[in-house]
N, C-alpha and C. Protein backbone atom coordinates (compact mmCIF):
# COMPACT_ATOMS: atom_id res chain seq x y z
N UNK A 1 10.33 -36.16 16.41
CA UNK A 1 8.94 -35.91 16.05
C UNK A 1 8.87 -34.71 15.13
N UNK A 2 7.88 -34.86 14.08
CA UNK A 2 8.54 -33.75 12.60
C UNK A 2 7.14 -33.00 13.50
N UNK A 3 6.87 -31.51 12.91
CA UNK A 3 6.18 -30.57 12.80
C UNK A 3 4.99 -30.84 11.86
N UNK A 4 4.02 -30.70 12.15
CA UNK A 4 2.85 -30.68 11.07
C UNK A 4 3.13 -30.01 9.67
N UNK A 5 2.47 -29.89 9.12
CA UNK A 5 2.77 -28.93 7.83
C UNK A 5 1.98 -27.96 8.24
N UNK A 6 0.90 -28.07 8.18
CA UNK A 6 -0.08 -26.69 8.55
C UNK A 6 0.81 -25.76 9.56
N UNK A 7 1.22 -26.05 10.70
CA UNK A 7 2.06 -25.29 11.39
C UNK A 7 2.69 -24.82 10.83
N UNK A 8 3.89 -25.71 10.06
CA UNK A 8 5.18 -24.68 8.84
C UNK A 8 4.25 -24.00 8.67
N UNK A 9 3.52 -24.05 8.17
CA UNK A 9 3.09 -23.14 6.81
C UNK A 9 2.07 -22.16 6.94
N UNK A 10 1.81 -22.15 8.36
CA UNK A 10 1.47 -20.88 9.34
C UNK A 10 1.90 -20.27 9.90
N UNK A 11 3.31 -20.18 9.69
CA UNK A 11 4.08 -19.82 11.13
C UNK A 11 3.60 -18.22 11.09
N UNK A 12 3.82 -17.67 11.63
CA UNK A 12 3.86 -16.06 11.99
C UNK A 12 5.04 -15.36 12.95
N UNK A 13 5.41 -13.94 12.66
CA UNK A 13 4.81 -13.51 11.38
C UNK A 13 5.32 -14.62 10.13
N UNK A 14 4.56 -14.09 9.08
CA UNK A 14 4.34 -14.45 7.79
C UNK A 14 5.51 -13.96 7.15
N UNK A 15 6.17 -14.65 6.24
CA UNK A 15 7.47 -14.77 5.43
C UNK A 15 8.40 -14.18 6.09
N UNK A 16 10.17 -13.20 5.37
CA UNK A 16 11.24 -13.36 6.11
C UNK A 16 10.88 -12.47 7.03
N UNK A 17 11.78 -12.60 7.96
CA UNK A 17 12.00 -11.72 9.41
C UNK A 17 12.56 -10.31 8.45
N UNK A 18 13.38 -9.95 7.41
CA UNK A 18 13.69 -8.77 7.02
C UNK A 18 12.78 -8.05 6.46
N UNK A 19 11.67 -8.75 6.00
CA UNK A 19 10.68 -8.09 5.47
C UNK A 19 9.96 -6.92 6.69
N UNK A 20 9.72 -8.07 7.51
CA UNK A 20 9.27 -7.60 8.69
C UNK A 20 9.98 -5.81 9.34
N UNK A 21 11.56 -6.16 9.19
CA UNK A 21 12.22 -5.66 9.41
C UNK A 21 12.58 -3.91 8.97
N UNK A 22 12.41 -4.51 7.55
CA UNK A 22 11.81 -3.23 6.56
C UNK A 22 10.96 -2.56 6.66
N UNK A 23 9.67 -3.68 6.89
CA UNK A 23 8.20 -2.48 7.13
C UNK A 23 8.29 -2.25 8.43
N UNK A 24 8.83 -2.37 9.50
CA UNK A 24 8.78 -1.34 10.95
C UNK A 24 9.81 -0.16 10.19
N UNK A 25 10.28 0.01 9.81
CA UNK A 25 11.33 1.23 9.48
C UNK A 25 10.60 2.57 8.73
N UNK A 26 10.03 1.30 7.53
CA UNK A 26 8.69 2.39 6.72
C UNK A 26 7.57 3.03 7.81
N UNK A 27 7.34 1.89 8.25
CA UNK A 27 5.85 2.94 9.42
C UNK A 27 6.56 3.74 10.30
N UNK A 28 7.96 3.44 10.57
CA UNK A 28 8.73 4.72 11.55
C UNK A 28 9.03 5.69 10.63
N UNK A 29 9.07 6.41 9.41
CA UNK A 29 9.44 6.81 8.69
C UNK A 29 7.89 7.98 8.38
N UNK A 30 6.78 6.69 8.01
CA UNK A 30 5.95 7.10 8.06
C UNK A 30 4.97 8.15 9.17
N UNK A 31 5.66 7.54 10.49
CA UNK A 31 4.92 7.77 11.85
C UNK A 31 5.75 9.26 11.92
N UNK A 32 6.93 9.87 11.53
CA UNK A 32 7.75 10.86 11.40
C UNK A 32 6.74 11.71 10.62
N UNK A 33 6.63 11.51 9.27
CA UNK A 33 5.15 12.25 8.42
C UNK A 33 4.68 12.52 9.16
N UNK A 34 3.56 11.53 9.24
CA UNK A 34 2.39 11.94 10.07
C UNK A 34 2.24 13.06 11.22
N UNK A 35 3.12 12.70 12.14
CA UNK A 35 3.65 13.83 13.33
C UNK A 35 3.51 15.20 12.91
N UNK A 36 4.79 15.28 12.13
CA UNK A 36 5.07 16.51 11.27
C UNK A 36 3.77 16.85 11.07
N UNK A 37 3.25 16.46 10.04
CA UNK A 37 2.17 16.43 9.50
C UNK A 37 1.07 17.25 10.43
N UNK A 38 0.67 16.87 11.36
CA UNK A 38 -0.28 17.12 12.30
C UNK A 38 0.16 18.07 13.36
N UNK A 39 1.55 18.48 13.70
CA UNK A 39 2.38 19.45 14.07
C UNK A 39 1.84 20.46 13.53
N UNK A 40 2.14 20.71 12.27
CA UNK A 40 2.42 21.85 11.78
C UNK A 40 0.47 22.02 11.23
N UNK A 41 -0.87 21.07 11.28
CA UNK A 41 -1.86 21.53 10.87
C UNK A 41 -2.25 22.29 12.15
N UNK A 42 -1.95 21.94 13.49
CA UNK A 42 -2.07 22.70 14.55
C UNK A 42 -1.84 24.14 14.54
N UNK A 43 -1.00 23.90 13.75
CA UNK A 43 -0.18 25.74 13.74
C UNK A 43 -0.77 26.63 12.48
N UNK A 44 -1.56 25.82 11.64
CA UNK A 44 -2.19 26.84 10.75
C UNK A 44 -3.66 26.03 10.29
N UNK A 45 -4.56 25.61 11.22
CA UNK A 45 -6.02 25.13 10.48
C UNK A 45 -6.81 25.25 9.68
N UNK A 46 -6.58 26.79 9.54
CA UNK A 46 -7.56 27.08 8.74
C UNK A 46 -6.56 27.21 6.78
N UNK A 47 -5.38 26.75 6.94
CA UNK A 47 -4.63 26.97 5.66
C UNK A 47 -5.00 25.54 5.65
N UNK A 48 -5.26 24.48 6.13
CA UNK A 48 -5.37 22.97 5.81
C UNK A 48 -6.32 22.25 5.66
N UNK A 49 -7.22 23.56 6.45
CA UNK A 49 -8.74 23.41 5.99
C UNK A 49 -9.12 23.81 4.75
N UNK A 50 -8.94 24.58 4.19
CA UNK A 50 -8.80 25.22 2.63
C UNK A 50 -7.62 24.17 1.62
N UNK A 51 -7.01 23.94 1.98
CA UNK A 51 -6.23 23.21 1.08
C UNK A 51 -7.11 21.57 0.87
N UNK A 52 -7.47 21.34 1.91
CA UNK A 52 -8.21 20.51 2.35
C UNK A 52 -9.59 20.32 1.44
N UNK A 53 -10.15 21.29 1.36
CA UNK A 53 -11.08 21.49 0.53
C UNK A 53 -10.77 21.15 -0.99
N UNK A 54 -9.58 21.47 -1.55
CA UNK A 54 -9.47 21.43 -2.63
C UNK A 54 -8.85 20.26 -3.26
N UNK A 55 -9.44 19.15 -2.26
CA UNK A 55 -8.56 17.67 -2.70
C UNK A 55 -10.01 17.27 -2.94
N UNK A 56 -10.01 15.83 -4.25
CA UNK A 56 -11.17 15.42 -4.63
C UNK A 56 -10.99 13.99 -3.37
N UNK A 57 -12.29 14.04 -2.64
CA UNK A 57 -12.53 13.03 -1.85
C UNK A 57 -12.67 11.98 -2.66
N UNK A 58 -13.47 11.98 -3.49
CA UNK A 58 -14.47 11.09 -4.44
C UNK A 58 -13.37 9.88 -4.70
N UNK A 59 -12.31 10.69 -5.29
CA UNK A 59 -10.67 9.86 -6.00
C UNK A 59 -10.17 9.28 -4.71
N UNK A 60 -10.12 9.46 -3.58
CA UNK A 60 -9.69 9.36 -2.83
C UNK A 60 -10.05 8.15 -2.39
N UNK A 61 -11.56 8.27 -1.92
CA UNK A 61 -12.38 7.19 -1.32
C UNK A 61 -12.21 5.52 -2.83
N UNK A 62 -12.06 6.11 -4.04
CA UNK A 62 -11.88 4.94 -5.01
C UNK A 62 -10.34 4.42 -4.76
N UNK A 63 -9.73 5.12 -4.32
CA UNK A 63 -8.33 4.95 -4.19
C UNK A 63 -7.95 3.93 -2.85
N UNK A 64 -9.01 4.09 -1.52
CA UNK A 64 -9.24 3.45 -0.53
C UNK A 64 -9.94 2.16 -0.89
N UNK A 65 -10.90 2.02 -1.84
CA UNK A 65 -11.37 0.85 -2.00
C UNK A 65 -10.62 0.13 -2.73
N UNK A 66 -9.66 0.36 -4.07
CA UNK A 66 -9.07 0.51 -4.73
C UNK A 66 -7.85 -0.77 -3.80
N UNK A 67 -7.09 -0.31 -2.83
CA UNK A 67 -6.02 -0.90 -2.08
C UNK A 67 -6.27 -1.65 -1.14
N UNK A 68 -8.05 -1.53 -0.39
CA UNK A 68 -8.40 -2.56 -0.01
C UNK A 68 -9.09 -3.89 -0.64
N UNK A 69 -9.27 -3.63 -1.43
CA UNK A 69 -9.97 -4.69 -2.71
C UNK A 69 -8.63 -5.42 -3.32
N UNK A 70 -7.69 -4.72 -3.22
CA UNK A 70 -6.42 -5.19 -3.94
C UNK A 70 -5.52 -6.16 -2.70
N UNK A 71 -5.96 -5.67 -1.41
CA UNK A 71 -4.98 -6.47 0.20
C UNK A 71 -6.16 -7.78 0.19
N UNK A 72 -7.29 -7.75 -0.30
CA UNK A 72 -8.41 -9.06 -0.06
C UNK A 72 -7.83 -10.17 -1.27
N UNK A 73 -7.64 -9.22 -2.46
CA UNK A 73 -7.05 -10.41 -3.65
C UNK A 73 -5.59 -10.89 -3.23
N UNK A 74 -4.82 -10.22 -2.48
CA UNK A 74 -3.53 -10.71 -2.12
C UNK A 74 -3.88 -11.93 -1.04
N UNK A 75 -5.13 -11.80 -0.02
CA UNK A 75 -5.34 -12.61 0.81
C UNK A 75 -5.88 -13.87 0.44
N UNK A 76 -6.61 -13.81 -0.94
CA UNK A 76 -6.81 -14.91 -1.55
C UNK A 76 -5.51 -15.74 -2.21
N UNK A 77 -4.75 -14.90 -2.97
CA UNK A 77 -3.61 -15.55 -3.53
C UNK A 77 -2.60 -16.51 -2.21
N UNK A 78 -2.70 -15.80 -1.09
CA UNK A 78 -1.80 -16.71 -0.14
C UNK A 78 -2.82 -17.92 0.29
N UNK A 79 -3.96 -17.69 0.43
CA UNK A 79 -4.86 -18.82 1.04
C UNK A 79 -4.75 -20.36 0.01
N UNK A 80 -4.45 -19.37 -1.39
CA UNK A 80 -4.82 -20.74 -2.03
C UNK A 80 -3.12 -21.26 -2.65
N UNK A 81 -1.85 -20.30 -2.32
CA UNK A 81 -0.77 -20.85 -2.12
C UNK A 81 -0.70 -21.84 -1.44
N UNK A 82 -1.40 -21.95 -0.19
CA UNK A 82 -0.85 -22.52 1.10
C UNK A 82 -1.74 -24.18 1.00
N UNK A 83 -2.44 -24.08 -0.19
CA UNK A 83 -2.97 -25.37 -0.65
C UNK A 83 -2.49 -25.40 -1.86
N UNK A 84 -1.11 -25.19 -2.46
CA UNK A 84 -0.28 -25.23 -3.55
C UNK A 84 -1.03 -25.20 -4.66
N UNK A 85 -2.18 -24.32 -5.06
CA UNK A 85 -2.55 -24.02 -5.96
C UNK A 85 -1.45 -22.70 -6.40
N UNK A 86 -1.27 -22.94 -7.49
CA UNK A 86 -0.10 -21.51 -8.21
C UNK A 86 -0.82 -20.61 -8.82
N UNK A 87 -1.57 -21.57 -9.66
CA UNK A 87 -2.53 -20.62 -11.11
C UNK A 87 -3.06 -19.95 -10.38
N UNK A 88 -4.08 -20.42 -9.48
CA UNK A 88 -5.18 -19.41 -8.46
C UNK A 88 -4.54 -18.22 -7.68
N UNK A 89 -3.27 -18.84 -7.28
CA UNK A 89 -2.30 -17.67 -6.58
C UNK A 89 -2.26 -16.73 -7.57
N UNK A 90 -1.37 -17.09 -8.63
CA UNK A 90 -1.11 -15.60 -9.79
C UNK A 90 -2.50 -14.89 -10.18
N UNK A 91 -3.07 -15.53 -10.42
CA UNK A 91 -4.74 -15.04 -11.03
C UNK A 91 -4.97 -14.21 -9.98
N UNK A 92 -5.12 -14.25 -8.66
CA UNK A 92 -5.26 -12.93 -7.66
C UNK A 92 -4.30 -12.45 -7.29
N UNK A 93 -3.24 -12.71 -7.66
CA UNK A 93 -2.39 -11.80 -7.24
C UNK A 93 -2.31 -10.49 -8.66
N UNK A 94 -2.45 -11.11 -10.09
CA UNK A 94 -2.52 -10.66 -11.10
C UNK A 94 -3.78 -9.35 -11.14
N UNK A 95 -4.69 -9.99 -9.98
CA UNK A 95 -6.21 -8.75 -9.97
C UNK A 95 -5.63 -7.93 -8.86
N UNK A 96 -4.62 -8.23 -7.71
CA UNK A 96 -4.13 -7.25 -6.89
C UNK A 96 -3.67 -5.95 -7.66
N UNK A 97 -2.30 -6.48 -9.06
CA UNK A 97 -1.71 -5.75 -9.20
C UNK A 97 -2.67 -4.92 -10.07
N UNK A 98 -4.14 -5.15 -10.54
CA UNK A 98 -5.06 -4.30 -11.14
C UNK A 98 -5.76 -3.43 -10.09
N UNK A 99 -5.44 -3.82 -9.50
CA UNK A 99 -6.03 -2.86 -8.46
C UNK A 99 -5.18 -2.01 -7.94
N UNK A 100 -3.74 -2.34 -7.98
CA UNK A 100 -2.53 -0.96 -7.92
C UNK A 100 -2.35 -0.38 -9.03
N UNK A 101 -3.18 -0.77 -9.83
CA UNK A 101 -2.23 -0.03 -11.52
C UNK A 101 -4.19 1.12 -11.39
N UNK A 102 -5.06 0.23 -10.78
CA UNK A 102 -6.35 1.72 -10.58
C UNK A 102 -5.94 2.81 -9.90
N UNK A 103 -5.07 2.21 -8.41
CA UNK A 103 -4.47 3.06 -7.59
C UNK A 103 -3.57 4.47 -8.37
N UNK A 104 -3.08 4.16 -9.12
CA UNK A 104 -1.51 5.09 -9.54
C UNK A 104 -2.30 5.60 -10.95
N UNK A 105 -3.19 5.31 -11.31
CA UNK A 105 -4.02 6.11 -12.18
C UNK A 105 -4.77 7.28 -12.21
N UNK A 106 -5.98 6.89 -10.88
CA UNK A 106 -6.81 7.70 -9.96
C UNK A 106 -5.97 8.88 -9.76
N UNK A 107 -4.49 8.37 -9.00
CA UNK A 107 -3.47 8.90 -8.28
C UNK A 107 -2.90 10.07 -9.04
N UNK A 108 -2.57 9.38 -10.24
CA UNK A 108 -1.81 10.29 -11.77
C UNK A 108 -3.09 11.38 -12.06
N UNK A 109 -4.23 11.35 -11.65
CA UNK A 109 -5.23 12.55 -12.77
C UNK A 109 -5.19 13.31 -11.50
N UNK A 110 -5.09 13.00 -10.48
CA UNK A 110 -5.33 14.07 -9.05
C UNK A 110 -4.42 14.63 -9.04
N UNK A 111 -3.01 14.54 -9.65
CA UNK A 111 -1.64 14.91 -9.48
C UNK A 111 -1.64 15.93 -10.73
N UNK A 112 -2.02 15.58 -11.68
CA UNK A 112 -2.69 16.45 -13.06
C UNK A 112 -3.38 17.53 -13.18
N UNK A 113 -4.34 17.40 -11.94
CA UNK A 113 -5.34 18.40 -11.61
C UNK A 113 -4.72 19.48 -11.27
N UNK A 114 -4.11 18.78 -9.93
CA UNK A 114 -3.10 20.13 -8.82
C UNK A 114 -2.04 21.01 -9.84
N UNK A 115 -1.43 19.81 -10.74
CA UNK A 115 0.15 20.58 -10.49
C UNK A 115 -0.85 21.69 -12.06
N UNK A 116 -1.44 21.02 -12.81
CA UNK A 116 -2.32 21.79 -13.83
C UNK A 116 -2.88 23.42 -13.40
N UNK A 117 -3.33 23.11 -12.21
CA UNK A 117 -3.63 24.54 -11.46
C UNK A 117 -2.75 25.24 -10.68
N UNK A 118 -1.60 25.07 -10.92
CA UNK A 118 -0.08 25.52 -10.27
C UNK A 118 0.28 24.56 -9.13
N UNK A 119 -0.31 23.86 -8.68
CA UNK A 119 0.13 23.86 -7.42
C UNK A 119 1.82 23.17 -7.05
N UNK A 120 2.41 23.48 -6.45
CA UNK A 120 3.86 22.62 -6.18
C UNK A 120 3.92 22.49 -4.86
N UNK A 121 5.39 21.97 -4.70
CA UNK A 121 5.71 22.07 -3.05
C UNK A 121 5.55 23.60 -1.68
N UNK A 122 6.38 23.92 -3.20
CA UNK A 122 6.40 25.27 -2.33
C UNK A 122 4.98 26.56 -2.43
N UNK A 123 3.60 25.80 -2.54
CA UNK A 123 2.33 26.39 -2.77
C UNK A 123 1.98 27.16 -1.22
N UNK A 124 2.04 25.90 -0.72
CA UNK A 124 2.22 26.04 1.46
C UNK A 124 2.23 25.15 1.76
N UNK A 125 2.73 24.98 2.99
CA UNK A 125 2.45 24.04 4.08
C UNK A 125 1.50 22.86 3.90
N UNK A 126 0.88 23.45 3.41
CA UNK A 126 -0.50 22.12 2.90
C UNK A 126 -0.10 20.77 2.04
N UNK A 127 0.12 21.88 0.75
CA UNK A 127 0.47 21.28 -0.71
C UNK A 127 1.92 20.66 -0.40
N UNK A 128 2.47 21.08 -0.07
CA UNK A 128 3.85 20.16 0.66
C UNK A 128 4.06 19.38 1.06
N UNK A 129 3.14 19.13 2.38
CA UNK A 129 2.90 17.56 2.76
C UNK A 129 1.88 16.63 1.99
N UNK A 130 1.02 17.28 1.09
CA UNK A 130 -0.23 16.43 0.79
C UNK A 130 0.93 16.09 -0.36
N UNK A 131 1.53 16.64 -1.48
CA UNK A 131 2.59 16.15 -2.68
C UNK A 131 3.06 15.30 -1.61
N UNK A 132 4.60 15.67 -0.44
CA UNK A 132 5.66 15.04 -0.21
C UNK A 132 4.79 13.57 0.57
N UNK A 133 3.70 13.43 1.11
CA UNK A 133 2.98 12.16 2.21
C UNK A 133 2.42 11.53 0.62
N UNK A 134 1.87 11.93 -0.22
CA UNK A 134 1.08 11.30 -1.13
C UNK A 134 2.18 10.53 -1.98
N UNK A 135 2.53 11.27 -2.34
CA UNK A 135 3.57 10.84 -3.92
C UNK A 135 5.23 9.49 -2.84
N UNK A 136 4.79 9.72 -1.80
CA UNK A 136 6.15 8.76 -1.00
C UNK A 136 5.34 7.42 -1.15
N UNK A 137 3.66 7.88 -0.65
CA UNK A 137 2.97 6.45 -0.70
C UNK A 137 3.06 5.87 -1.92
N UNK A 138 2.99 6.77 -2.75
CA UNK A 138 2.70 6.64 -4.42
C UNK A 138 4.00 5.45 -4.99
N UNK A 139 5.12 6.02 -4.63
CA UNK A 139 6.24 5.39 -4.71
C UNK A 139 6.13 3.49 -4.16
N UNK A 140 5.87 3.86 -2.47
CA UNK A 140 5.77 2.36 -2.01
C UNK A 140 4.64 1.58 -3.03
N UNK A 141 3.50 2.47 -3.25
CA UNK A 141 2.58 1.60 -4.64
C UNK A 141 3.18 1.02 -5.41
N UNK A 142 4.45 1.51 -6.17
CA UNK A 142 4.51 1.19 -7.48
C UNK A 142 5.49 -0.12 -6.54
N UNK A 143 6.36 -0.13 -5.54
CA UNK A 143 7.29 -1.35 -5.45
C UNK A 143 6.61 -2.26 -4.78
N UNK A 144 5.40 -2.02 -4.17
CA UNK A 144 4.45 -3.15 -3.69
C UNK A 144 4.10 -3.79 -5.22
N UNK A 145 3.79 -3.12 -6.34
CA UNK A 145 3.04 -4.16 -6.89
C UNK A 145 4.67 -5.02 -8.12
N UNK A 146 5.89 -3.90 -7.89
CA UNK A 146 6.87 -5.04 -8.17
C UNK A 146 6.99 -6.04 -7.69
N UNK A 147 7.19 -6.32 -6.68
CA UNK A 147 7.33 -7.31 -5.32
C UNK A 147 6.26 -8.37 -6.32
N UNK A 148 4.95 -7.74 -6.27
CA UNK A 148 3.93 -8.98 -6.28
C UNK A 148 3.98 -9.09 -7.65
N UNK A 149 4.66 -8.81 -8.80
CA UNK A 149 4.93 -8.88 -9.76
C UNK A 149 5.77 -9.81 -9.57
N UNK A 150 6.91 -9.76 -9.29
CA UNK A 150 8.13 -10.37 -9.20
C UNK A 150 7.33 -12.14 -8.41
N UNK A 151 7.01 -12.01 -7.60
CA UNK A 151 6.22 -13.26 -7.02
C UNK A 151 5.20 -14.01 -7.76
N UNK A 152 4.42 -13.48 -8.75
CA UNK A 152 3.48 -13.73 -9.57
C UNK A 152 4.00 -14.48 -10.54
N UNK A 153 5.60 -14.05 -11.36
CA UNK A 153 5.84 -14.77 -12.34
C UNK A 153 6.66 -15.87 -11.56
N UNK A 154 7.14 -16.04 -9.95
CA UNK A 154 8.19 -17.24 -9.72
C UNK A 154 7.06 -18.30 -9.56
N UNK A 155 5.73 -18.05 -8.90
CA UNK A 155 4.33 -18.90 -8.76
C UNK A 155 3.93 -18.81 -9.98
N UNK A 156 4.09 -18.76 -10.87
CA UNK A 156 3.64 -18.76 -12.30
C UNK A 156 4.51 -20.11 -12.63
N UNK A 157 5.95 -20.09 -12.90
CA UNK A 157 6.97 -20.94 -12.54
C UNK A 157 7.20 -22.17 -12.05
N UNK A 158 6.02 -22.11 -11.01
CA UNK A 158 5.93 -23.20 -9.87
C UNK A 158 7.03 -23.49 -8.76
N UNK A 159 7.48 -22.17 -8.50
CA UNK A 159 8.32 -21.62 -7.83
C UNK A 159 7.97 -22.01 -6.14
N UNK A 160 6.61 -21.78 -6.28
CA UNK A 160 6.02 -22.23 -4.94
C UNK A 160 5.30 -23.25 -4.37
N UNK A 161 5.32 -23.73 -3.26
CA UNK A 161 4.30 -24.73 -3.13
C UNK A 161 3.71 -24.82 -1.41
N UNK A 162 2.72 -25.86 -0.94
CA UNK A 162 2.12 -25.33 -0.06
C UNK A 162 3.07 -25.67 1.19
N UNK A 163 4.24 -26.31 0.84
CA UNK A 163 4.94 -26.37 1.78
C UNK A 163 5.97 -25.15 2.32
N UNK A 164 6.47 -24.20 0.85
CA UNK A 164 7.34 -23.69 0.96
C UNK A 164 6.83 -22.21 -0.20
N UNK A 165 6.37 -21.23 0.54
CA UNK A 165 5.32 -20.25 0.20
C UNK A 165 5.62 -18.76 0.62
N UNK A 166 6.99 -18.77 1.25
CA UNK A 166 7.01 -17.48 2.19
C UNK A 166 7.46 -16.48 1.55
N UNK A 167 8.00 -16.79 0.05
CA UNK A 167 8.00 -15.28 -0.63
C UNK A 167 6.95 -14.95 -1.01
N UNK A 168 5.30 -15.58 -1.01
CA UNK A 168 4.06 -15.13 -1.84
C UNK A 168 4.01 -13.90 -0.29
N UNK A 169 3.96 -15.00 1.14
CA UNK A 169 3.81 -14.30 2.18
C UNK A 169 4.20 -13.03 3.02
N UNK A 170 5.63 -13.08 2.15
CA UNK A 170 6.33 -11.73 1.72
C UNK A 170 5.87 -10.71 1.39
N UNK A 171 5.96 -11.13 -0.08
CA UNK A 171 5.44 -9.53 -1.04
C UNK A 171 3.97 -9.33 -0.34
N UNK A 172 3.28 -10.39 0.47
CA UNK A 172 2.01 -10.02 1.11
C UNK A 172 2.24 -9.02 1.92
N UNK A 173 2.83 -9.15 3.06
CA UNK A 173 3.04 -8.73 3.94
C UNK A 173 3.30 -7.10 3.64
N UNK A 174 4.34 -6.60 2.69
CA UNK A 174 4.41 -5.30 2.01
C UNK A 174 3.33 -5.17 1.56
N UNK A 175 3.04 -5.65 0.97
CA UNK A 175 1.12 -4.83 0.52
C UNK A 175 0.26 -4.28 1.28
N UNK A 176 0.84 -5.33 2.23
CA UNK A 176 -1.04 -4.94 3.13
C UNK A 176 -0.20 -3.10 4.17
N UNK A 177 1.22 -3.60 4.64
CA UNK A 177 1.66 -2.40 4.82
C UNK A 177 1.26 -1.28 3.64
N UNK A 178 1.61 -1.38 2.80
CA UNK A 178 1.16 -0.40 1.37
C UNK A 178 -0.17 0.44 1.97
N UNK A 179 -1.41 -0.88 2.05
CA UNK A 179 -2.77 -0.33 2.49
C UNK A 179 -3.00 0.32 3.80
N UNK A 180 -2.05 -0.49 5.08
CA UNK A 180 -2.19 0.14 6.02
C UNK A 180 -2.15 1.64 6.27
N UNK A 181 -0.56 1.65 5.61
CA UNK A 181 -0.39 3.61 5.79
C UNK A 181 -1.41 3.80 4.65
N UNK A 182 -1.86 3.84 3.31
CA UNK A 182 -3.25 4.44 3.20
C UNK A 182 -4.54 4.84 3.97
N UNK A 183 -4.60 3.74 4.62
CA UNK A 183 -6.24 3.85 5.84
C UNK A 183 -5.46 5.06 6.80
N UNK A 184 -4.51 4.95 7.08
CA UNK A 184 -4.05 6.46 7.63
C UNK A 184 -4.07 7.85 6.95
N UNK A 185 -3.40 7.27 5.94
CA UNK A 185 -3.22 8.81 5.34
C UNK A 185 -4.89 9.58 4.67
N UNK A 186 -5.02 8.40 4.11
CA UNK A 186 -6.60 9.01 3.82
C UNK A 186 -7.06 9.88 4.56
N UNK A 187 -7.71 9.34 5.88
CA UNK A 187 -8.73 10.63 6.73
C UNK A 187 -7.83 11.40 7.16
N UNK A 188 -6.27 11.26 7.49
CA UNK A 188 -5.30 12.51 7.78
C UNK A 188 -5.32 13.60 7.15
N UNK A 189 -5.13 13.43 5.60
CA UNK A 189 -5.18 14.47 4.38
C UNK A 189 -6.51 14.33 4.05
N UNK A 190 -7.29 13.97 3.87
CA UNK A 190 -8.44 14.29 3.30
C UNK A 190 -9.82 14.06 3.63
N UNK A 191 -9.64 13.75 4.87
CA UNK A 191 -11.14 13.60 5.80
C UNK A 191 -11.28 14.46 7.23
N UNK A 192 -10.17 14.49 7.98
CA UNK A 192 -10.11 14.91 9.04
C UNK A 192 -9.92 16.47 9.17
N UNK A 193 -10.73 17.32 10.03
CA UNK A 193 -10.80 18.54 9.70
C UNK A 193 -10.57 19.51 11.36
């Protein structure tokens, strides 16, 4: 007795098991940050409160909509994989990666601002983790939207179809990780006081 298709092609999780594999390592990696992170604001509040101050929310909050607007177009591109549409896949996956290339822009003038007004690693404690937590995410940005680059032109290709879809579900799966540690880091560094 064969398997439905809809089942294949739902299975969960969603694409390879290494992917999977990868992003628990990143959020353990990440979950290490964060700690740190919140360790050491314990030990000096009022230096993180002031540093704190001097981050633009505004960029921030566009930067949050920015990666969630960009995890909804990735959610469209798999929905309409999984009914072997390709074109429709690349076409949102193509507005995802516009919405990471707003991300690393926003990202680039806030980075302009700081280092413009001296700031570096070694500014304090603050500027240290907000550079070393920001610019790591910054990094996973730019290979999330390779990934969905790289997926965009094999579904461009016709690389994919609704039977057999799990690299679109892939490079998904890294994205939405991408956004997840954002919705963290956001109110960590720049909301939470």
């Amino acid at each position: 007795m064969s398997v439905p298709l809809t089942v294949q092609a739902n299975r969960y999780p969603p694409g390879d098991l290494a992917i999977w594999i990868f992003i628990l390592a990143e959020l353990g990696v990440f979950a290490v940050f964060f700690a740190a992170y919140a360790f050491a604001r314990v030990g000096d509040v009022a230096l993180f409160n002031a540093g704190q101050a001097t981050l633009d929310r505004g960029a921030a909050l566009l930067n949050t909509l920015a990666l969630i607007t960009g995890s909804f177009f990735v959610v469209r591109a798999v929905a309409l994989i999984r009914e072997g549409d390709n074109r429709g896949c690349v076409r949102w996956l193509l507005a995802a990666l516009g919405m990471g290339l707003v991300f690393l822009v926003v990202k680039g003038f806030e980075y302009a601002h700081h280092f413009g007004a001296g700031v570096t690693l070694s500014t304090n404690t603050f500027y240290m983790f907000y550079l070393s937590l920001t610019f790591f995410h910054f990094m996973h940005v730019i290979l999330g939207m390779v990934i969905l680059a790289a997926v965009a032109l094999k579904a461009r290709a016709g690389g994919y179809s609704a039977a057999d879809h799990s690299g679109v579900e892939t490079g998904a799966s890294y994205w939405h990780m991408v956004d997840l540690v954002w919705l963290i880091l956001f109110p960590l560094i720049y909301v939470m006081r």
